[in-house]
Protein backbone atom coordinates (compact mmCIF):
# COMPACT_ATOMS: atom_id res chain seq x y z
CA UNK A 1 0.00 0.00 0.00
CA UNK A 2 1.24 3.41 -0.92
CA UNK A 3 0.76 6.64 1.15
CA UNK A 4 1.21 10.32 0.11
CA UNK A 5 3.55 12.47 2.12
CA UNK A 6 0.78 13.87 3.98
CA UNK A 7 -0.36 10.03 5.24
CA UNK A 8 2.99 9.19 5.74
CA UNK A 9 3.88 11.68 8.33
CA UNK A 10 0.25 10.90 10.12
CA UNK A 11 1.51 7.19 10.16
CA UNK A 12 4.96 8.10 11.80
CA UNK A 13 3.44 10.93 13.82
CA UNK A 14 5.72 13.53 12.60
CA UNK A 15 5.55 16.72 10.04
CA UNK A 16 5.57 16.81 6.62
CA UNK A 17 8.66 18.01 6.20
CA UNK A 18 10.60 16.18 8.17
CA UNK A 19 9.28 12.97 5.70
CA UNK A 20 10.30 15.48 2.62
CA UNK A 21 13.66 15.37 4.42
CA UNK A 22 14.18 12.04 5.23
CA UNK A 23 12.66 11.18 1.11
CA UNK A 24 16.05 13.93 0.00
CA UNK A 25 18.18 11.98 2.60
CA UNK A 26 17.19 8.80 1.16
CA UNK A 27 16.44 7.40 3.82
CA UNK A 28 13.28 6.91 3.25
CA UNK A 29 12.32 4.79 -0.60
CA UNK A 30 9.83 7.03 -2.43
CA UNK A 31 8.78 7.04 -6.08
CA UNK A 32 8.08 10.08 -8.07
CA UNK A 33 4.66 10.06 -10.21
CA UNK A 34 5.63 13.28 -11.94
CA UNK A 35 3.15 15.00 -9.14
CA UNK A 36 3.41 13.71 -6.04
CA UNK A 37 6.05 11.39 -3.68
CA UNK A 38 4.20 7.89 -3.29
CA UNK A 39 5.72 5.84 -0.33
CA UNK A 40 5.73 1.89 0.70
CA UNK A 41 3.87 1.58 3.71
CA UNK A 42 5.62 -1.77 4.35
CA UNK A 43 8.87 -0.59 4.81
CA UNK A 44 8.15 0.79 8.32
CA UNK A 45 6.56 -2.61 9.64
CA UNK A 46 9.66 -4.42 10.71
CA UNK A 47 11.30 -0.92 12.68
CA UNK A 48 7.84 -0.16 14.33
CA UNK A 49 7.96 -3.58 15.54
CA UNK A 50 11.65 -3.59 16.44
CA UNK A 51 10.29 -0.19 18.60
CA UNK A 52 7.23 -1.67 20.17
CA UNK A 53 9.83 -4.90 21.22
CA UNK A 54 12.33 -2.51 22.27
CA UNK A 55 9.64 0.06 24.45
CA UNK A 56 8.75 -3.64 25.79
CA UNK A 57 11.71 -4.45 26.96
CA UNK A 58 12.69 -1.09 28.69
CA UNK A 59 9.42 -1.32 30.69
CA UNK A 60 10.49 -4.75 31.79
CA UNK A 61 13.83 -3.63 32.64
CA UNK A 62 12.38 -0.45 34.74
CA UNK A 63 10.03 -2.64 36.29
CA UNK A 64 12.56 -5.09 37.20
CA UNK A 65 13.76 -4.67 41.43
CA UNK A 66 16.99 -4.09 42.35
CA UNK A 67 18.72 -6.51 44.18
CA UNK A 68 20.78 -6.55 47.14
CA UNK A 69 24.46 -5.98 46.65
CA UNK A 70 25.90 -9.46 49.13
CA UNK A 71 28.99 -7.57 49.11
CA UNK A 72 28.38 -4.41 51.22
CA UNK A 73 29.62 -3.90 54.83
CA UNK A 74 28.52 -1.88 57.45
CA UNK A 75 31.21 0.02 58.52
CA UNK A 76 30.08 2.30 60.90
């Protein structure tokens, strides 16, 4: 499925022209109609997944207690 610039930054939650940027950086694949940029949706599946893993694994982390250091001494 192919999105217009417009959808594209809705999708990614960003501004237009940060997409126009990132289409001139090429780092984002965009083909030229002779009017308007047309862009994969696909391509962003496997990092928005990668980021929903990753935001997973943070919250597990922060979640996670902190254990006891065995090695301490009070030394008062």
């Amino acid at each position: 499925m192919y999105l217009s610039i417009k959808e594209t930054a809705e999708y990614l939650s960003c501004s237009t022209a940060y997409v126009e940027s990132l289409i001139q950086q090429k780092k984002i694949r965009a083909m030229f109609d002779g009017e308007n940029y047309l862009i994969n949706k696909d391509q962003f599946d496997t990092h928005l997944k990668q980021l929903e893993k990753y935001k997973e694994l943070v919250e597990e982390l922060r979640n996670e207690p902190v254990p006891e250091d065995i090695d301490i001494k009070d030394e008062d």
